[in-house]
Protein backbone atom coordinates (compact mmCIF):
# COMPACT_ATOMS: atom_id res chain seq x y z
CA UNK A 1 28.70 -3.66 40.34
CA UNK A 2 27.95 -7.11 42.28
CA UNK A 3 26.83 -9.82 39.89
CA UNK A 4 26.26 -13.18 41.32
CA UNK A 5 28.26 -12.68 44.80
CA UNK A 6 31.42 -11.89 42.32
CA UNK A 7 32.46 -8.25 42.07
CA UNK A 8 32.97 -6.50 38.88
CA UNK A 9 35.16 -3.81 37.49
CA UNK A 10 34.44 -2.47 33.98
CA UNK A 11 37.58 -1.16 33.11
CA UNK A 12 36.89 0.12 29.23
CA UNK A 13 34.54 0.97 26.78
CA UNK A 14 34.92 0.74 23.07
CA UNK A 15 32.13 0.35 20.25
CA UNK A 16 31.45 0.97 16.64
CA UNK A 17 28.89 4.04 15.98
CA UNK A 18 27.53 5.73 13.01
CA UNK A 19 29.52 8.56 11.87
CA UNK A 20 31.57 8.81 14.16
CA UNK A 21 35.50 7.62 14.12
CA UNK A 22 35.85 6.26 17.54
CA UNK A 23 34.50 6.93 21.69
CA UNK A 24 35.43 10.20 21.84
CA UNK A 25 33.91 11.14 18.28
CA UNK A 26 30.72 9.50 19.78
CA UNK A 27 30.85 11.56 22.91
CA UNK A 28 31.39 14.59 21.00
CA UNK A 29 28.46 14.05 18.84
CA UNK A 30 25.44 12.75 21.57
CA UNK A 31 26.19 15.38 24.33
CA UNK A 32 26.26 18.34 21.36
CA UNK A 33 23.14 16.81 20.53
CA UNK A 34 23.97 15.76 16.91
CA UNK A 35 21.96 13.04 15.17
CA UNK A 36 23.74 9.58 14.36
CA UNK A 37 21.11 8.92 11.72
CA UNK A 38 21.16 9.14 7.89
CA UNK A 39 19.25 8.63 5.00
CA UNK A 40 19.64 4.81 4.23
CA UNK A 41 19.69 4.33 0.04
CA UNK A 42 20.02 1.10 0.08
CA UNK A 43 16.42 1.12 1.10
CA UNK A 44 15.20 2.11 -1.60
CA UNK A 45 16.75 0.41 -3.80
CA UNK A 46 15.36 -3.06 -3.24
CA UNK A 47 12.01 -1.18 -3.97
CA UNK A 48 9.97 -3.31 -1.01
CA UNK A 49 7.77 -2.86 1.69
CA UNK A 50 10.50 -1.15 3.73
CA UNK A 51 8.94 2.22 5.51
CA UNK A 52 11.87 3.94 6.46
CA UNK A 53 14.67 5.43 4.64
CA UNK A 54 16.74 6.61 7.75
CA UNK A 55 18.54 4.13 9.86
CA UNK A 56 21.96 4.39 12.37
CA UNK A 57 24.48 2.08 9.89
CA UNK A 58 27.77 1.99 9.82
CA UNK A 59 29.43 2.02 6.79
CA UNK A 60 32.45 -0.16 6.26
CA UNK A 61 34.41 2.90 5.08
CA UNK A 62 33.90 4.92 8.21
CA UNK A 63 35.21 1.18 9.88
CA UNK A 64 38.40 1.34 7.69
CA UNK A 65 37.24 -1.68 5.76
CA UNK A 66 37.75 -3.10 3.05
CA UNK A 67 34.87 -5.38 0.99
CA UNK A 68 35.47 -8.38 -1.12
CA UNK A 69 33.25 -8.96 -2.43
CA UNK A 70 31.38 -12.39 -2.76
CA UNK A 71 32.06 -13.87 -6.63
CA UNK A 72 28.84 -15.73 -6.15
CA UNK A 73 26.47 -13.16 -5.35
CA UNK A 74 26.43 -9.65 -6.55
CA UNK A 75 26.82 -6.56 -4.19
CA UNK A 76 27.38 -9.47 -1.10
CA UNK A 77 30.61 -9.12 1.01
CA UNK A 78 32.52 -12.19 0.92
CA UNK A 79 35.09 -11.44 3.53
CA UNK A 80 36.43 -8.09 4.85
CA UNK A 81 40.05 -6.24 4.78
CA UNK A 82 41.38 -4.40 8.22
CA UNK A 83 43.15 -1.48 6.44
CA UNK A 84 44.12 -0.78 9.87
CA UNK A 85 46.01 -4.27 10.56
CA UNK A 86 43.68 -4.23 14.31
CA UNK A 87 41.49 -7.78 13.05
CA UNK A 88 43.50 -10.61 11.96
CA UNK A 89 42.17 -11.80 8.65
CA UNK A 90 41.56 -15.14 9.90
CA UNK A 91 39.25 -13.44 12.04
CA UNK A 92 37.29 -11.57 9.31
CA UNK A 93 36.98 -14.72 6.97
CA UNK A 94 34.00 -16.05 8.90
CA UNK A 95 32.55 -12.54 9.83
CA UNK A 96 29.80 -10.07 8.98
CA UNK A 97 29.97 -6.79 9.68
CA UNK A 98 28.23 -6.87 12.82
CA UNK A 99 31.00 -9.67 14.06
CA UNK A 100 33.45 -6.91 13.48
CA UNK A 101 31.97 -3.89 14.95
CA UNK A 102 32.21 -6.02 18.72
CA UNK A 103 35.74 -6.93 17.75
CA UNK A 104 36.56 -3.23 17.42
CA UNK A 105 34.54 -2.25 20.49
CA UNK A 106 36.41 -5.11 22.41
CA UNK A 107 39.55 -3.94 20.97
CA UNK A 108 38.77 -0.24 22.11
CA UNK A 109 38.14 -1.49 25.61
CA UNK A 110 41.33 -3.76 25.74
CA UNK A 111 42.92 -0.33 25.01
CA UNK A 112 41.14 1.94 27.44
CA UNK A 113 41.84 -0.38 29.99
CA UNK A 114 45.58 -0.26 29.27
CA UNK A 115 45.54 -4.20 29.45
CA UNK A 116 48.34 -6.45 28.21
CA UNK A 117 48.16 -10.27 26.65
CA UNK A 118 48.20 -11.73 29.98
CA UNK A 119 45.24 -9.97 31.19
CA UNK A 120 43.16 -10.02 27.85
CA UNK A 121 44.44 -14.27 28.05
CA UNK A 122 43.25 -14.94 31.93
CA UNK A 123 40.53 -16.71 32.98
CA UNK A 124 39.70 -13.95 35.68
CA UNK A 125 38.48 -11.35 32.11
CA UNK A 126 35.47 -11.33 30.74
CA UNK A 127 33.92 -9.15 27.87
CA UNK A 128 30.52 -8.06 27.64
CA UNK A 129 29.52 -7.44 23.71
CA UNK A 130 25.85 -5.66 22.86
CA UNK A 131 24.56 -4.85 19.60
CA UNK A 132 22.11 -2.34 18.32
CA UNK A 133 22.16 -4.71 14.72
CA UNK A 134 23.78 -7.05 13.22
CA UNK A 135 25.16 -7.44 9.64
CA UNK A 136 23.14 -5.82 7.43
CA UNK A 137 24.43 -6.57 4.20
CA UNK A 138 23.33 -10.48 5.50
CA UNK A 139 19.74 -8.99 7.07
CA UNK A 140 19.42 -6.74 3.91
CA UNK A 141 19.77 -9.84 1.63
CA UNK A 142 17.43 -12.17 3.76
CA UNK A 143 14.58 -9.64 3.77
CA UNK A 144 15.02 -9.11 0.12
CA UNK A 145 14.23 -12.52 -0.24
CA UNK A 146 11.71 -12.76 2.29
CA UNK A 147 9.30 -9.89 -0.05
CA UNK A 148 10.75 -11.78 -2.86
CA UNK A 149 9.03 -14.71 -2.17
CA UNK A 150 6.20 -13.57 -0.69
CA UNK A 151 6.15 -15.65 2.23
CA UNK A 152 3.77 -15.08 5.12
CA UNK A 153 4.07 -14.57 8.83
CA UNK A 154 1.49 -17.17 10.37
């Protein structure tokens, strides 16, 4: 791949999918052609204008997370637990979910690659993070409020 005169090497993959464990789960899954998508409940639940059940979420117990949950507002995840130990938890204070899923995917890649500190620390690496979503306990929330309020797109 040539990208501005520089060459590049991608050198691992890693991301967060729904249902599935980790890359090779993933793998296993889209060339078997199984579905990714489930029936979302939570959609339901806030009883709006919402016309699909089904969505591609992860849940934070296929992530090995844990939820604390905010004191302030109910059902709202204040900060997150690694049960795994792989996200320092000065790293999850300030995150939402979606935050986390491209620090695992990063992580994943770090490890396919078979990289050390000094080459995830050098100025010659780069990582390249997409998402399909972000944090949607945050998004959930938002929109709640947005039919809540009734406000108008203009």
């Amino acid at each position: 791949m040539q990208v501005s005169g520089r060459k590049v090497a991608v050198v691992g993959m890693g991301g967060a999918f729904p249902t599935c464990k980790n890359l090779d789960d993933f793998n296993q899954k889209l060339f078997s052609n199984q579905s990714l998508i489930r029936s979302w409940d939570k959609a339901s639940i806030f009883e709006k204008k919402i016309r699909s059940t089904v969505s591609g979420f992860i849940t934070e117990e296929e992530m090995d997370l844990e939820i604390i949950s905010s004191s302030l507002l109910e059902n709202y995840p204040e900060t997150y637990v690694d049960k795994l130990n792989r996200i320092p938890p000065g790293n999850l204070a300030t995150a939402d979910v979606g935050s986390i899923w491209a620090m695992l995917g990063a992580l994943d890649a770090i490890k396919m690659a078979g990289w050390e500190d000094h080459e995830t620390q050098s100025q010659q690496t780069g990582v390249v993070i997409g998402s399909g979503g972000a944090g949607h306990e945050v998004l959930r929330h938002a929109w709640h409020n947005f039919f809540e309020r009734g406000i108008k797109l203009v």
